[in-house]
C-alpha atoms as a PDB file:
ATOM      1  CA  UNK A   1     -17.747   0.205  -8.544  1.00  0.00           C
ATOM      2  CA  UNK A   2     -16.832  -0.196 -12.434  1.00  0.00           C
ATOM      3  CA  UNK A   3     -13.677   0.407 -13.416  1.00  0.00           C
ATOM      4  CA  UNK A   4     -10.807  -0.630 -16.017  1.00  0.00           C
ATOM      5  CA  UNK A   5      -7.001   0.234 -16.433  1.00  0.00           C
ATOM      6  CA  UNK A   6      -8.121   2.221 -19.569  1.00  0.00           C
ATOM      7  CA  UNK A   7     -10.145   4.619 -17.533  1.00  0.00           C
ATOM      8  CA  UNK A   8      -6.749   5.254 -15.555  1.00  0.00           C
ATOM      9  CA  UNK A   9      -4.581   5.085 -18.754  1.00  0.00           C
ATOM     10  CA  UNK A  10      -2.824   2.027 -17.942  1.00  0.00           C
ATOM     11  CA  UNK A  11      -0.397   1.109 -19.711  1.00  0.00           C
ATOM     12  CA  UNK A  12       1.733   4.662 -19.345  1.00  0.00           C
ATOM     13  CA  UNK A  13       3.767   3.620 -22.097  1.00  0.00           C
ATOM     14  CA  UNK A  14       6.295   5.198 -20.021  1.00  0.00           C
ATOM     15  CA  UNK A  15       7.896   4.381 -16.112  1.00  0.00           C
ATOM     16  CA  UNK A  16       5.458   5.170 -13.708  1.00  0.00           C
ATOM     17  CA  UNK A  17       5.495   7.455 -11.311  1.00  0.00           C
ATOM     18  CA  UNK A  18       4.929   5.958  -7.810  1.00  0.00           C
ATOM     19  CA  UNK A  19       4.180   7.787  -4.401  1.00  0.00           C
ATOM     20  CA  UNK A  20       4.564   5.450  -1.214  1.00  0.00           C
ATOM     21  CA  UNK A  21       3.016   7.174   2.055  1.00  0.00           C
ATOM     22  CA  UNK A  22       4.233   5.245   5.502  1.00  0.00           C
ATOM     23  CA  UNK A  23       4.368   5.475   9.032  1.00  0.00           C
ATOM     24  CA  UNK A  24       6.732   3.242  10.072  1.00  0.00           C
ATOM     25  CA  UNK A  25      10.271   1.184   9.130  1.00  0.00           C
ATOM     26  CA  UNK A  26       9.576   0.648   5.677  1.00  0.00           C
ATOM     27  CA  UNK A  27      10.268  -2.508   4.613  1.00  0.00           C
ATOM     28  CA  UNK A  28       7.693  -2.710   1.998  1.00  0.00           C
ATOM     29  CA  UNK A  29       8.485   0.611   0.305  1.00  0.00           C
ATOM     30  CA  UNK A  30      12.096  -1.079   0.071  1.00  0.00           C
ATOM     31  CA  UNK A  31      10.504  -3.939  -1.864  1.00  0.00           C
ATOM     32  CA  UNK A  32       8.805  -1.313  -4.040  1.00  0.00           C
ATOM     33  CA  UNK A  33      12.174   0.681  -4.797  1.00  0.00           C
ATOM     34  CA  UNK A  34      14.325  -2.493  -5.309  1.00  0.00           C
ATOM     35  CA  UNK A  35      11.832  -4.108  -8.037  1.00  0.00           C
ATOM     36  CA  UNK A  36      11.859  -0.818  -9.748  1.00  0.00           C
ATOM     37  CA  UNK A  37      15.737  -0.666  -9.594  1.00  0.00           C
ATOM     38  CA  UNK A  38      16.022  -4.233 -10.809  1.00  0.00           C
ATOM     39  CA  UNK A  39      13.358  -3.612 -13.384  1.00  0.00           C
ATOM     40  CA  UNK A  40      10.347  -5.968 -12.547  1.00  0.00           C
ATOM     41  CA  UNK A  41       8.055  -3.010 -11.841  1.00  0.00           C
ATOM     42  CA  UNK A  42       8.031  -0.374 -15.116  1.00  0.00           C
ATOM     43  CA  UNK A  43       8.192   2.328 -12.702  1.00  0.00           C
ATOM     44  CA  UNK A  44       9.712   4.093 -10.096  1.00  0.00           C
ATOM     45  CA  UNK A  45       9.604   5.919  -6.151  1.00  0.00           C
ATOM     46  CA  UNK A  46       9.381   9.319  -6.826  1.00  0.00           C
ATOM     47  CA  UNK A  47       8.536  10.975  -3.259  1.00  0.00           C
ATOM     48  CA  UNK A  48       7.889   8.863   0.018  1.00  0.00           C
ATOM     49  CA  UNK A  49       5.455  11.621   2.101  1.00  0.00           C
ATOM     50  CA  UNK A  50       5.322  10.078   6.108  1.00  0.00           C
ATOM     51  CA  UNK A  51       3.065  11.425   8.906  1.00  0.00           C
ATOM     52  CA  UNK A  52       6.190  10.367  11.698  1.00  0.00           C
ATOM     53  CA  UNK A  53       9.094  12.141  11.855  1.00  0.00           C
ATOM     54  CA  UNK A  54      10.935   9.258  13.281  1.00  0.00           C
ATOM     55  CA  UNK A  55      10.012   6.989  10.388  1.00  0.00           C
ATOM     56  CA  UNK A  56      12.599   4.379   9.661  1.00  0.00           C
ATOM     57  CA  UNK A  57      11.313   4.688   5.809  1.00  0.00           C
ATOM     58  CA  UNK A  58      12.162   8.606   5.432  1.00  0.00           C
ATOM     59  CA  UNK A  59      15.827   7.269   6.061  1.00  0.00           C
ATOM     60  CA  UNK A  60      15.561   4.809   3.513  1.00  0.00           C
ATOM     61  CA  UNK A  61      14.273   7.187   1.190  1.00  0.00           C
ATOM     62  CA  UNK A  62      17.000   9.917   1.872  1.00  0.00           C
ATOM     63  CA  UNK A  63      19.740   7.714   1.865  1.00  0.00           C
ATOM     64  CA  UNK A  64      18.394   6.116  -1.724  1.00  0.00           C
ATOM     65  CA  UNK A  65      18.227  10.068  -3.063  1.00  0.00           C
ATOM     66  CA  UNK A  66      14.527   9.576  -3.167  1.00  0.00           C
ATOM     67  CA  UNK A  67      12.231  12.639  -2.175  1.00  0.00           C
ATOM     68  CA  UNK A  68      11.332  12.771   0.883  1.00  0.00           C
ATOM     69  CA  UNK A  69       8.310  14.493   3.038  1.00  0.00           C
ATOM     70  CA  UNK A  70       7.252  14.520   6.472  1.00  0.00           C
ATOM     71  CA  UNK A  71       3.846  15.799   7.000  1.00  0.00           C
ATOM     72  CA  UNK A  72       4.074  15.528  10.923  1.00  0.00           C
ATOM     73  CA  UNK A  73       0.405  14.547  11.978  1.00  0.00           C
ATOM     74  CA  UNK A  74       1.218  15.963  15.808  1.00  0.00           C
ATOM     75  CA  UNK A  75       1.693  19.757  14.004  1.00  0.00           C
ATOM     76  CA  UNK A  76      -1.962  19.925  12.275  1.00  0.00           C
ATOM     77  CA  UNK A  77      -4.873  20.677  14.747  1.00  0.00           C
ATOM     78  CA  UNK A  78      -7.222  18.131  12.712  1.00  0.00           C
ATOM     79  CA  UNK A  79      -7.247  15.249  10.383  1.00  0.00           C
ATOM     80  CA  UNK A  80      -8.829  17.608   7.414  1.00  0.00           C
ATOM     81  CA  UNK A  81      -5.660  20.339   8.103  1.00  0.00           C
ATOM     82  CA  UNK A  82      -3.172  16.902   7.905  1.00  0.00           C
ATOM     83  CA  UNK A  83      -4.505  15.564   5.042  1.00  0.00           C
ATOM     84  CA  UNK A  84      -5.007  18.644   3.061  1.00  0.00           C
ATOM     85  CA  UNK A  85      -1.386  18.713   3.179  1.00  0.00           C
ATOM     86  CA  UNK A  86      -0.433  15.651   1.994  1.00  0.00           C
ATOM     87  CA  UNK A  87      -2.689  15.783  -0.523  1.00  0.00           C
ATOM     88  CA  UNK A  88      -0.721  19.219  -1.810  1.00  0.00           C
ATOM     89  CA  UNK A  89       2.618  17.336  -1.159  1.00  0.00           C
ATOM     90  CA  UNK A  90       1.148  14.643  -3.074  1.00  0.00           C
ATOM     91  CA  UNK A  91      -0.482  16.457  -6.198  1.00  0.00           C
ATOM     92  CA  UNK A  92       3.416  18.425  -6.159  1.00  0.00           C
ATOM     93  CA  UNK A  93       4.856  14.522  -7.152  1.00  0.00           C
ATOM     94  CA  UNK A  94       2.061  13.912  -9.705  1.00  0.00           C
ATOM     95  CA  UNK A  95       2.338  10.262  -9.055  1.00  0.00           C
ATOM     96  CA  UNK A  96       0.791   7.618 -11.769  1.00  0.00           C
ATOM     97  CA  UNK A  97      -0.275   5.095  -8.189  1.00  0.00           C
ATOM     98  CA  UNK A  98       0.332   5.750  -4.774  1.00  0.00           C
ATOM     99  CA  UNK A  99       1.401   3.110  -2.794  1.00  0.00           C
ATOM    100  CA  UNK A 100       0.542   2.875   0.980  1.00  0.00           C
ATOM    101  CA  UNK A 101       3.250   0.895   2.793  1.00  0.00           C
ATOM    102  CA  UNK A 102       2.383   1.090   6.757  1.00  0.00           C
ATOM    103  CA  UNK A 103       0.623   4.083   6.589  1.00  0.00           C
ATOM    104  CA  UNK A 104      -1.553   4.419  10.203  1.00  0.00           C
ATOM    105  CA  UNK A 105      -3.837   7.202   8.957  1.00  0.00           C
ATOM    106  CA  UNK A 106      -7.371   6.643   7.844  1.00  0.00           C
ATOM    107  CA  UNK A 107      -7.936   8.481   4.587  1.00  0.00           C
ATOM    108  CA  UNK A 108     -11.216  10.246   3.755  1.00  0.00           C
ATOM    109  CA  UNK A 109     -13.158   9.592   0.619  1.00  0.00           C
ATOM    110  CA  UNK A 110     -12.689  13.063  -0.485  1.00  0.00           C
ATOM    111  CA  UNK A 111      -8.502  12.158  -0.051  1.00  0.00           C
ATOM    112  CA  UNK A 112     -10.002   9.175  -2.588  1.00  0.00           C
ATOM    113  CA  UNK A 113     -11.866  10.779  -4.777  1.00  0.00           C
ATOM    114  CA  UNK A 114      -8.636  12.765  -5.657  1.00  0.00           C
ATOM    115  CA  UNK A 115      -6.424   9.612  -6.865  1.00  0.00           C
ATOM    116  CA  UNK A 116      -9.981   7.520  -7.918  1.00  0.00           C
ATOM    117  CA  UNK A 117      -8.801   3.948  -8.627  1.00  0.00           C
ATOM    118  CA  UNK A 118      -5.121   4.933  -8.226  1.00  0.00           C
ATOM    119  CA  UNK A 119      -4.545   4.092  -4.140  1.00  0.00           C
ATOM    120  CA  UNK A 120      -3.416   0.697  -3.558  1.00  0.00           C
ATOM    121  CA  UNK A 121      -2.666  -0.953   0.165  1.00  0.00           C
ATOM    122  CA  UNK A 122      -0.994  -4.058   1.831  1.00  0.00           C
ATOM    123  CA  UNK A 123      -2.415  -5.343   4.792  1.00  0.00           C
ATOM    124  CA  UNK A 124      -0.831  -8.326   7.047  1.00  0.00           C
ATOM    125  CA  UNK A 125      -4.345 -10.757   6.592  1.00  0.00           C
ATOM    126  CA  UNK A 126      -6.543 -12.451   4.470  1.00  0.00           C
ATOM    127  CA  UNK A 127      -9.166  -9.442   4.521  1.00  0.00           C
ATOM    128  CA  UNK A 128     -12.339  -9.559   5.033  1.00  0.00           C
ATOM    129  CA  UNK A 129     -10.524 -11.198   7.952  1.00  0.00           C
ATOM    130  CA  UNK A 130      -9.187  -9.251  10.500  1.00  0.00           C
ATOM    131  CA  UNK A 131      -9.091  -5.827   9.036  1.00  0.00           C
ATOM    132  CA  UNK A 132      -7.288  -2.559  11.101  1.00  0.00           C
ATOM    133  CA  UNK A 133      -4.279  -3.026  13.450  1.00  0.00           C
ATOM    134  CA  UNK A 134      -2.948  -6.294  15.441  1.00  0.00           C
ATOM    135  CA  UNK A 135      -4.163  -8.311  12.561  1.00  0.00           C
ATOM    136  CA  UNK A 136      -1.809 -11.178  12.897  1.00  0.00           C
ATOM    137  CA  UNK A 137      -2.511 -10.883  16.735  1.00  0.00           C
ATOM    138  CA  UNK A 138      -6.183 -11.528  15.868  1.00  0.00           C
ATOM    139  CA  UNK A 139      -5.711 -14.349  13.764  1.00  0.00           C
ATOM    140  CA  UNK A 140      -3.747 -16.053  16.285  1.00  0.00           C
ATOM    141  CA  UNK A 141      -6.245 -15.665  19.223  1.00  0.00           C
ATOM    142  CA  UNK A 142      -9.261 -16.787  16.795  1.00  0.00           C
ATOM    143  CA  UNK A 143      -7.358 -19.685  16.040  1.00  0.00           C
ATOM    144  CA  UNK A 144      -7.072 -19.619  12.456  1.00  0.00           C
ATOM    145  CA  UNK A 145      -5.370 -22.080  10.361  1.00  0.00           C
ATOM    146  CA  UNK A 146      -3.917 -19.859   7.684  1.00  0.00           C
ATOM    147  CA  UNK A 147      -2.948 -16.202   7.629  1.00  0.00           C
ATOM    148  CA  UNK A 148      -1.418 -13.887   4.670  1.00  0.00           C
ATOM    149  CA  UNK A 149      -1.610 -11.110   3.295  1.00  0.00           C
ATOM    150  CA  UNK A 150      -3.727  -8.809   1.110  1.00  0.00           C
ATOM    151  CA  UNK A 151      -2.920  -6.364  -1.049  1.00  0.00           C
ATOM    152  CA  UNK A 152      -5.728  -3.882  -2.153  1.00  0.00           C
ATOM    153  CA  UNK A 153      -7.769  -1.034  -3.818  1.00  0.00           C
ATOM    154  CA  UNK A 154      -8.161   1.657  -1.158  1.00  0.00           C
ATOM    155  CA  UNK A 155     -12.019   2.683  -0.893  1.00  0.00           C
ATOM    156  CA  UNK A 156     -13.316   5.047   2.116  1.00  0.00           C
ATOM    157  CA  UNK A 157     -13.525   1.503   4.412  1.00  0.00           C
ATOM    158  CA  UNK A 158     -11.293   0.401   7.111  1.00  0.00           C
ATOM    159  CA  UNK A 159      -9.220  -2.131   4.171  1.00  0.00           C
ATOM    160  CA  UNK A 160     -12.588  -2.745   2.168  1.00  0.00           C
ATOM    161  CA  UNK A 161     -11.316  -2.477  -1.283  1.00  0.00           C
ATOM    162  CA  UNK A 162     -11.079  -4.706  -4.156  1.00  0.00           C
ATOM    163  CA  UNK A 163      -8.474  -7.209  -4.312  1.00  0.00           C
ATOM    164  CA  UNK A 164      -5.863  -7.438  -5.861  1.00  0.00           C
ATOM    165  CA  UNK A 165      -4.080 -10.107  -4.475  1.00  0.00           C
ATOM    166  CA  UNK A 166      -3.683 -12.319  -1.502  1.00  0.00           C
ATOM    167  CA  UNK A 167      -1.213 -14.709  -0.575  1.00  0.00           C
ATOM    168  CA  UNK A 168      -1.288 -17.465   2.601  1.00  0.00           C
ATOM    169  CA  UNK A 169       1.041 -18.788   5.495  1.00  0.00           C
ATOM    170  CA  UNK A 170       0.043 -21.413   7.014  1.00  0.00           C
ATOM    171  CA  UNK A 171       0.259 -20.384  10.868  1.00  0.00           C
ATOM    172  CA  UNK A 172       2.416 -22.963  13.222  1.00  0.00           C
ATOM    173  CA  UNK A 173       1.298 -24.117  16.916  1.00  0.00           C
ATOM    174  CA  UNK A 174       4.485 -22.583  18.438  1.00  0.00           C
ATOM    175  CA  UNK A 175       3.607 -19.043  16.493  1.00  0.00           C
ATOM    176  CA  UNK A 176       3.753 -15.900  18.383  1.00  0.00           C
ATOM    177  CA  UNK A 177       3.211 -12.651  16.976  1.00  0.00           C
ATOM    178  CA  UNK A 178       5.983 -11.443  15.935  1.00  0.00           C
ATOM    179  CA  UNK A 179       7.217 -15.236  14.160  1.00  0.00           C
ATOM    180  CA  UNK A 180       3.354 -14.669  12.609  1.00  0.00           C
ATOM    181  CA  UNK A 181       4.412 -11.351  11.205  1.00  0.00           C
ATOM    182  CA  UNK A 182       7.852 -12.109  10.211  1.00  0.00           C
ATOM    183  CA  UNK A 183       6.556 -14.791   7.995  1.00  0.00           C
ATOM    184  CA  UNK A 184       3.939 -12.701   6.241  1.00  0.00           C
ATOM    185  CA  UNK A 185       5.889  -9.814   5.790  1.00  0.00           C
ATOM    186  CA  UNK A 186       8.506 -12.223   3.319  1.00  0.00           C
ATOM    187  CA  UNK A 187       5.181 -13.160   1.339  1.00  0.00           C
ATOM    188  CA  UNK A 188       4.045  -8.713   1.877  1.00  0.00           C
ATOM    189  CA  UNK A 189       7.582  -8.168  -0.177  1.00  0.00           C
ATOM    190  CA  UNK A 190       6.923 -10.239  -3.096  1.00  0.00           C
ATOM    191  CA  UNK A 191       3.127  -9.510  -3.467  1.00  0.00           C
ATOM    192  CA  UNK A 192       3.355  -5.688  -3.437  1.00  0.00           C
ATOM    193  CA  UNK A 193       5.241  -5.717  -6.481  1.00  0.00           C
ATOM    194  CA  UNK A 194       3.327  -8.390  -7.945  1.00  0.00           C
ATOM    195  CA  UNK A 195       0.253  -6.008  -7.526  1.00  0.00           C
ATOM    196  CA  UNK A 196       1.600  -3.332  -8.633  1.00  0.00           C
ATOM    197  CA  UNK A 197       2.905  -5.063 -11.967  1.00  0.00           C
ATOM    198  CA  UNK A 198      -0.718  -6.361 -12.712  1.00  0.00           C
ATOM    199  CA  UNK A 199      -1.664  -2.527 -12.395  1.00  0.00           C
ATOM    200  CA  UNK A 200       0.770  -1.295 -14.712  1.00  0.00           C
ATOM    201  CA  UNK A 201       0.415  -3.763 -17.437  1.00  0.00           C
ATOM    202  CA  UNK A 202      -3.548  -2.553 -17.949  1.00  0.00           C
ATOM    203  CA  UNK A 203      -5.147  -6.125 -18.652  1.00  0.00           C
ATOM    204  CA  UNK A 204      -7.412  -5.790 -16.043  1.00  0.00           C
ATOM    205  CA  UNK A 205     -10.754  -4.265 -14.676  1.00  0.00           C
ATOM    206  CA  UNK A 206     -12.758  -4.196 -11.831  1.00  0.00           C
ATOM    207  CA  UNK A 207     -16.755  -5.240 -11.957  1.00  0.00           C
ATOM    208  CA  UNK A 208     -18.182  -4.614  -8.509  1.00  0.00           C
ATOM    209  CA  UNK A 209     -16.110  -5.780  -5.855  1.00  0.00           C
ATOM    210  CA  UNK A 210     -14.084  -8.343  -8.549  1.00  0.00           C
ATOM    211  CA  UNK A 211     -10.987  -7.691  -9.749  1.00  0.00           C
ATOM    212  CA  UNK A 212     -10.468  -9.549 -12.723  1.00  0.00           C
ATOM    213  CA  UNK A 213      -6.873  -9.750 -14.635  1.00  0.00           C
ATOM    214  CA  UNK A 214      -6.722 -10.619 -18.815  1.00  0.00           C
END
């Protein structure tokens, strides 16, 4: 993979458009949404599509007037059928990046080939450690001495991507799971952001598997 912001246009010269797709509470696409409010990403949420109903981050989105789209994954017969429609809900928002923030669906590479170099994710370890769900669980039964969070290109892998950037927590003897994932999830809300700012501002490029910021 070669690839540099000026292939993708970055910088917009303009607020960027930004698409978040989730599954669950939402606590990172509230990161997202309050940087852009307070102006340290040049951007800002213009749709939030979720595959659950019951997502806590469609309520955040409503009750911040933000678009909002539930593409209910239970209602389409397949995974192609599902993610042919949020991929028409998607192209309808013409987002600039779109921003995956807890979102428990696998995408294909044909979903990837659409937004080429524009899909970014978080996930709750140091990947190539401990990719797909439970990660902090994992990293706690193999004993590891440091955990974090990475936040990355999305490729057709299971969180294979380049990355952007990763930040640690040093894991504690008396950690459990949830005390694991409470403490990444502080370092999830300021490296999102921080990821998405390097995008924006175009001094960048990616040479294989490096990304490399200028």
């Amino acid at each position: 993979m070669s690839l540099g912001s000026e292939n993708l246009g970055f910088p917009l010269g303009r607020p960027a458009r930004l698409a978040v797709l989730l599954s669950g509470r939402g606590s990172n696409f509230a990161a997202l949404h309050r940087s852009c409010e307070e102006g340290l990403v040049e951007g800002r949420v213009v749709g939030v599509i979720s595959d659950n109903p019951e997502a806590g981050g469609i309520s955040i989105a409503n009750g911040a007037g933000i678009s909002s789209h539930v593409v209910d994954r239970k209602m389409h017969a397949t995974r192609d059928s599902h993610e042919q429609q949020v991929l028409k809900t998607l192209t309808s928002l013409k987002p600039d990046l779109i921003c995956l923030a807890g979102y428990m669906r696998l995408l294909s590479e044909n979903f990837i080939q659409a937004f080429s170099g524009r899909v970014l994710n978080i996930h709750p370890s140091l990947l190539p450690s401990f990719p797909g769900l439970h990660a902090q669980r994992k990293a706690l039964e193999h004993g590891v001495k440091l955990a974090g969070c990475t936040v990355h290109f999305v490729d057709a892998g299971l969180d294979s991507g380049p990355i952007v950037v990763q930040s640690s927590v040093p894991v504690r003897d008396d950690d459990d799971e949830l005390s694991l994932s409470d403490r990444i999830l502080e370092k999830e809300h300021q490296d999102y952001p921080r990821a998405v700012r390097l995008i924006l501002n175009g001094a960048w490029k990616i040479e294989g598997r490096h990304f490399k910021s200028f």
